[in-house]
C-alpha atoms as a PDB file:
ATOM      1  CA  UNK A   1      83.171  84.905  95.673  1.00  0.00           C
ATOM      2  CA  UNK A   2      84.991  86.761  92.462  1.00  0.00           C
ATOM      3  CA  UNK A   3      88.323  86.674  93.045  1.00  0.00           C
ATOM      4  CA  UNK A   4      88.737  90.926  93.322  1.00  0.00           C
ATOM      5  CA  UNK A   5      86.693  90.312  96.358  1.00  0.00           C
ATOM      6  CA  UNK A   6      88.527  86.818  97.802  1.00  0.00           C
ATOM      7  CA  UNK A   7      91.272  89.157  97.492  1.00  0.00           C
ATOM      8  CA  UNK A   8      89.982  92.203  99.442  1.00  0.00           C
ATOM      9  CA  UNK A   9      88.803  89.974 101.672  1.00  0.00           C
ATOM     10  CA  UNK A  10      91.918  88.320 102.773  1.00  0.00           C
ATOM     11  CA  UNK A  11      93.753  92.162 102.621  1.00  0.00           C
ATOM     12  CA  UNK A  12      91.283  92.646 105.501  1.00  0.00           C
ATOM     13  CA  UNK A  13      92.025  89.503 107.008  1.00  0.00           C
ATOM     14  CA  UNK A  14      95.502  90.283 107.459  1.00  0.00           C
ATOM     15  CA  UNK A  15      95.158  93.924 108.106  1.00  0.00           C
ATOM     16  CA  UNK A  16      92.808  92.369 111.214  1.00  0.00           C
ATOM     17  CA  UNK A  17      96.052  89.841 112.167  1.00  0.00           C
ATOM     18  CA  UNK A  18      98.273  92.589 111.912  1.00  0.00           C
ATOM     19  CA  UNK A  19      96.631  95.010 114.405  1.00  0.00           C
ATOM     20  CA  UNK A  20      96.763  92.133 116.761  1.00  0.00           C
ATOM     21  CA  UNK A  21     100.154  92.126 116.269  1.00  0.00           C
ATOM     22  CA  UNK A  22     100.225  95.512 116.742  1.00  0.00           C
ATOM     23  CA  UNK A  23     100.765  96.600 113.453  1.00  0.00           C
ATOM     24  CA  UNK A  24      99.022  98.657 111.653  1.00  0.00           C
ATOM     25  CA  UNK A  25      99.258  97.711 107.168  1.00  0.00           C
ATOM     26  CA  UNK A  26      96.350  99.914 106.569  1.00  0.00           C
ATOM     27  CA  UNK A  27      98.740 102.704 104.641  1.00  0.00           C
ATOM     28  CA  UNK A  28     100.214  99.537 102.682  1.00  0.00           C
ATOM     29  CA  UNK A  29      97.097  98.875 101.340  1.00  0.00           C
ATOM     30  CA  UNK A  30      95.650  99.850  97.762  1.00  0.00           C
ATOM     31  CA  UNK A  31      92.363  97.626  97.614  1.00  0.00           C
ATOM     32  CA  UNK A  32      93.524  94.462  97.746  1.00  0.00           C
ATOM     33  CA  UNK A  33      96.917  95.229  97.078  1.00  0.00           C
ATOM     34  CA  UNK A  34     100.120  95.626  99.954  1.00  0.00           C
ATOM     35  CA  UNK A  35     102.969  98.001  98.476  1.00  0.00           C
ATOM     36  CA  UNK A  36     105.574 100.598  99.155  1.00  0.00           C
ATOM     37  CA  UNK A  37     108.051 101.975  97.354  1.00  0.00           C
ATOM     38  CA  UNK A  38     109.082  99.643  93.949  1.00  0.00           C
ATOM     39  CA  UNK A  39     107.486  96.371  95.798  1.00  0.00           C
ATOM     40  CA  UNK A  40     103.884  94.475  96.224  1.00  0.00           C
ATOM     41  CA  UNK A  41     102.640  91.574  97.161  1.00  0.00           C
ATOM     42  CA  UNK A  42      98.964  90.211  97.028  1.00  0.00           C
ATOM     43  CA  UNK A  43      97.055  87.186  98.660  1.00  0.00           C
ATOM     44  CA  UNK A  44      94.277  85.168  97.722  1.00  0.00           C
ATOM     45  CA  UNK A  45      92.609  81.926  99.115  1.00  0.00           C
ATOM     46  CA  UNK A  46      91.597  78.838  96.742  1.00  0.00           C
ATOM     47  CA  UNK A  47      89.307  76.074  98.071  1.00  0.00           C
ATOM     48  CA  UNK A  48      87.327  78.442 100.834  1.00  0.00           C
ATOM     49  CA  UNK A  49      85.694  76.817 103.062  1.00  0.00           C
ATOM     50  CA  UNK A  50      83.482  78.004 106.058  1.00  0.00           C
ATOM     51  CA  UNK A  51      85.747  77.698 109.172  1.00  0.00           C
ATOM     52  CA  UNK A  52      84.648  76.571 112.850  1.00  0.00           C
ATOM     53  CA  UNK A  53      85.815  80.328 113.724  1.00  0.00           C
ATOM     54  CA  UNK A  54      84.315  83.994 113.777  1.00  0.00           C
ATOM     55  CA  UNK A  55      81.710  84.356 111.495  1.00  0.00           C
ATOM     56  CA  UNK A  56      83.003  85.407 108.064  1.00  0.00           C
ATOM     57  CA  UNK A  57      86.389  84.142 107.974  1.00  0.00           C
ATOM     58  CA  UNK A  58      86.969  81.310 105.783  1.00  0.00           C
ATOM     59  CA  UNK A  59      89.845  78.398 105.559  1.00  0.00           C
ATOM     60  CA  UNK A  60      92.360  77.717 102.351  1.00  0.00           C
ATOM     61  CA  UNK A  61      95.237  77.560 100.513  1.00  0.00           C
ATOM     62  CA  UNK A  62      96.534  81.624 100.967  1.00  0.00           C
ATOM     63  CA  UNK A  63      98.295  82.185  97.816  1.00  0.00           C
ATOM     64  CA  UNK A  64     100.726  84.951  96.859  1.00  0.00           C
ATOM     65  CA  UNK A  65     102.357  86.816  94.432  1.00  0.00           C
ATOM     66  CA  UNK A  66     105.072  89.594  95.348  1.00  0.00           C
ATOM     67  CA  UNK A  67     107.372  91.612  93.252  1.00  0.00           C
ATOM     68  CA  UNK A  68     109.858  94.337  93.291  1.00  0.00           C
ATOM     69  CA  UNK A  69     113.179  96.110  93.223  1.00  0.00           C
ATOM     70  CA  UNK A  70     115.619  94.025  95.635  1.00  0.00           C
ATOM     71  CA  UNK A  71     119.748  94.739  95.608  1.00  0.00           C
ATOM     72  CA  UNK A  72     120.842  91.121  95.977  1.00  0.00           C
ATOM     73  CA  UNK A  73     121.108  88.434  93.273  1.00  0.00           C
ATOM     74  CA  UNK A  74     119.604  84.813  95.448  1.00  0.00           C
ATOM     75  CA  UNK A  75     121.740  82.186  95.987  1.00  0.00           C
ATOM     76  CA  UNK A  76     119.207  80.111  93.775  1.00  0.00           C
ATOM     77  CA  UNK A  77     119.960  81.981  90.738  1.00  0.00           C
ATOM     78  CA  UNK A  78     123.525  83.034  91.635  1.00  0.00           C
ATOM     79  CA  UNK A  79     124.600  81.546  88.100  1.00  0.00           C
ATOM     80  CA  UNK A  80     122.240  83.702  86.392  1.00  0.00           C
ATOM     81  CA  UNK A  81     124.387  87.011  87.968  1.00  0.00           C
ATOM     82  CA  UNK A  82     124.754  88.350  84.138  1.00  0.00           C
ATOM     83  CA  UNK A  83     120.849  88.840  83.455  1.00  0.00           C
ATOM     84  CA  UNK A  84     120.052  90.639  86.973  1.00  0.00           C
ATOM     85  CA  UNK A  85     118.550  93.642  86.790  1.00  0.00           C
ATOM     86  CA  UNK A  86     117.440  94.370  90.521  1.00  0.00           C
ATOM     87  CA  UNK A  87     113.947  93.003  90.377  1.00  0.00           C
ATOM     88  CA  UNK A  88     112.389  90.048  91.900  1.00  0.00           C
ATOM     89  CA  UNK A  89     109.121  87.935  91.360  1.00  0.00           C
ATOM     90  CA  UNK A  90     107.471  85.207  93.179  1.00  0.00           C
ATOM     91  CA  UNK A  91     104.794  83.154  93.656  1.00  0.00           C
ATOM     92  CA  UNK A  92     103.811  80.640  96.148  1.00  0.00           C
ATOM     93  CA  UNK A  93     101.512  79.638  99.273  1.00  0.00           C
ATOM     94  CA  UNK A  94     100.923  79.399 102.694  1.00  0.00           C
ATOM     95  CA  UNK A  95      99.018  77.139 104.985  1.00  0.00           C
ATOM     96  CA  UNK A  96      98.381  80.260 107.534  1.00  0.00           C
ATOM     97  CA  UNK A  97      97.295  83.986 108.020  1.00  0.00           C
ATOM     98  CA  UNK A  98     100.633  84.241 109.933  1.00  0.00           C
ATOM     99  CA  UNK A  99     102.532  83.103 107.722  1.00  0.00           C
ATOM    100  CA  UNK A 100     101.633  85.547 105.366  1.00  0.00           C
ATOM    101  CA  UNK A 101     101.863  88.265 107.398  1.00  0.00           C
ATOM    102  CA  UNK A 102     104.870  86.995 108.571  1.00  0.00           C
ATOM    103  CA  UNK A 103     105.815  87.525 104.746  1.00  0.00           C
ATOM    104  CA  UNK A 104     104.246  90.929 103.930  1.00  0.00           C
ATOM    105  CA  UNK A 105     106.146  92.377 107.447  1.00  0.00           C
ATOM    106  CA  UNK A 106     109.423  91.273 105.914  1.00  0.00           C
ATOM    107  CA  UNK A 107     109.071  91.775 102.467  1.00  0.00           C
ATOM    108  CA  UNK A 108     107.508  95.489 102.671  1.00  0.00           C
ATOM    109  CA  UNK A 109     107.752  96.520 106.244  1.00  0.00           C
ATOM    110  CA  UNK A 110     111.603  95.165 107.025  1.00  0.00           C
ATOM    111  CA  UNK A 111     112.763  95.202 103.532  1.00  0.00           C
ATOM    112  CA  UNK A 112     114.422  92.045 103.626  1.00  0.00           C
ATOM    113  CA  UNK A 113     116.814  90.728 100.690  1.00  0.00           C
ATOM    114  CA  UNK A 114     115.038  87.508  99.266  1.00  0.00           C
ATOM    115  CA  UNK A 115     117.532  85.327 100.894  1.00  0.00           C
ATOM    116  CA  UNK A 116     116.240  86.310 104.183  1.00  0.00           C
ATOM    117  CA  UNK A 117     112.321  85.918 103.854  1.00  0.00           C
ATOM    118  CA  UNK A 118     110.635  83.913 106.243  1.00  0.00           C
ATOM    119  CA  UNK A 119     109.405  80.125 105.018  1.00  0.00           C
ATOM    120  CA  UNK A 120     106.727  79.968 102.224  1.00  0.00           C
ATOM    121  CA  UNK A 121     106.379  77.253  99.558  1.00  0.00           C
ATOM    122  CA  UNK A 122     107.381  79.142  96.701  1.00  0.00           C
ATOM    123  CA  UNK A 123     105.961  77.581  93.229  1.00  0.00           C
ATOM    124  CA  UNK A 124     107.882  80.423  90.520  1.00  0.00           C
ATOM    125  CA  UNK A 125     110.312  82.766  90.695  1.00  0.00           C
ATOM    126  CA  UNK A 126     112.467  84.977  88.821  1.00  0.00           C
ATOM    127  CA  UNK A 127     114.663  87.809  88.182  1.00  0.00           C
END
């Protein structure tokens, strides 16, 4: 699979988790992309795998990358206060579809400060 359509795939994925959640992240969605106003966030799985479960979905590493406008400096770069500027990158992964929508509800939904996003194994960040 290319990866535009590993990532389409897992938008649909989670737009699928979320409506059994009861939430519906179809008018966050531009292709394979999640946004609102001044913040995104994509996924993508590495190492897919057919699952044991319904037919088409597929196992791996989700990986993420989310950025945007946020109003509080994180505690792990509080010593870098003089070069903030109000935006936020990150990278990282998941071992579950939860998880990441656990993320994307937070991040885009909620509008949570950085400080305050659920656990994911982040591997870069930066202001």
């Amino acid at each position: 699979m290319d990866p535009v359509e590993n990532s389409r795939a897992v938008a649909q994925e989670l737009i699928s988790f979320a409506k059994q959640q009861g939430v519906d992240l179809e008018p966050l969605r531009n292709g394979d992309i999640f946004r609102t106003d001044r913040r995104f966030v994509w996924f993508w799985r590495k190492d897919q795998l057919p699952s044991s479960g319904p037919a088409n979905e597929e196992i791996g590493t989700l990986h993420y990358n989310m950025q945007g406008k946020i109003e509080l400096l994180p505690n792990v770069l509080k010593e870098s206060a003089s070069a903030f500027r109000g935006m936020w990158t990150e990278a990282g992964t998941f071992e579950s579809l939860e998880q990441a929508f656990e993320l994307l509800k937070a991040w885009l939904i909620d509008r949570k400060e950085v400080d305050h996003l659920p656990f994911r194994r982040t591997r870069r960040y930066g202001i």
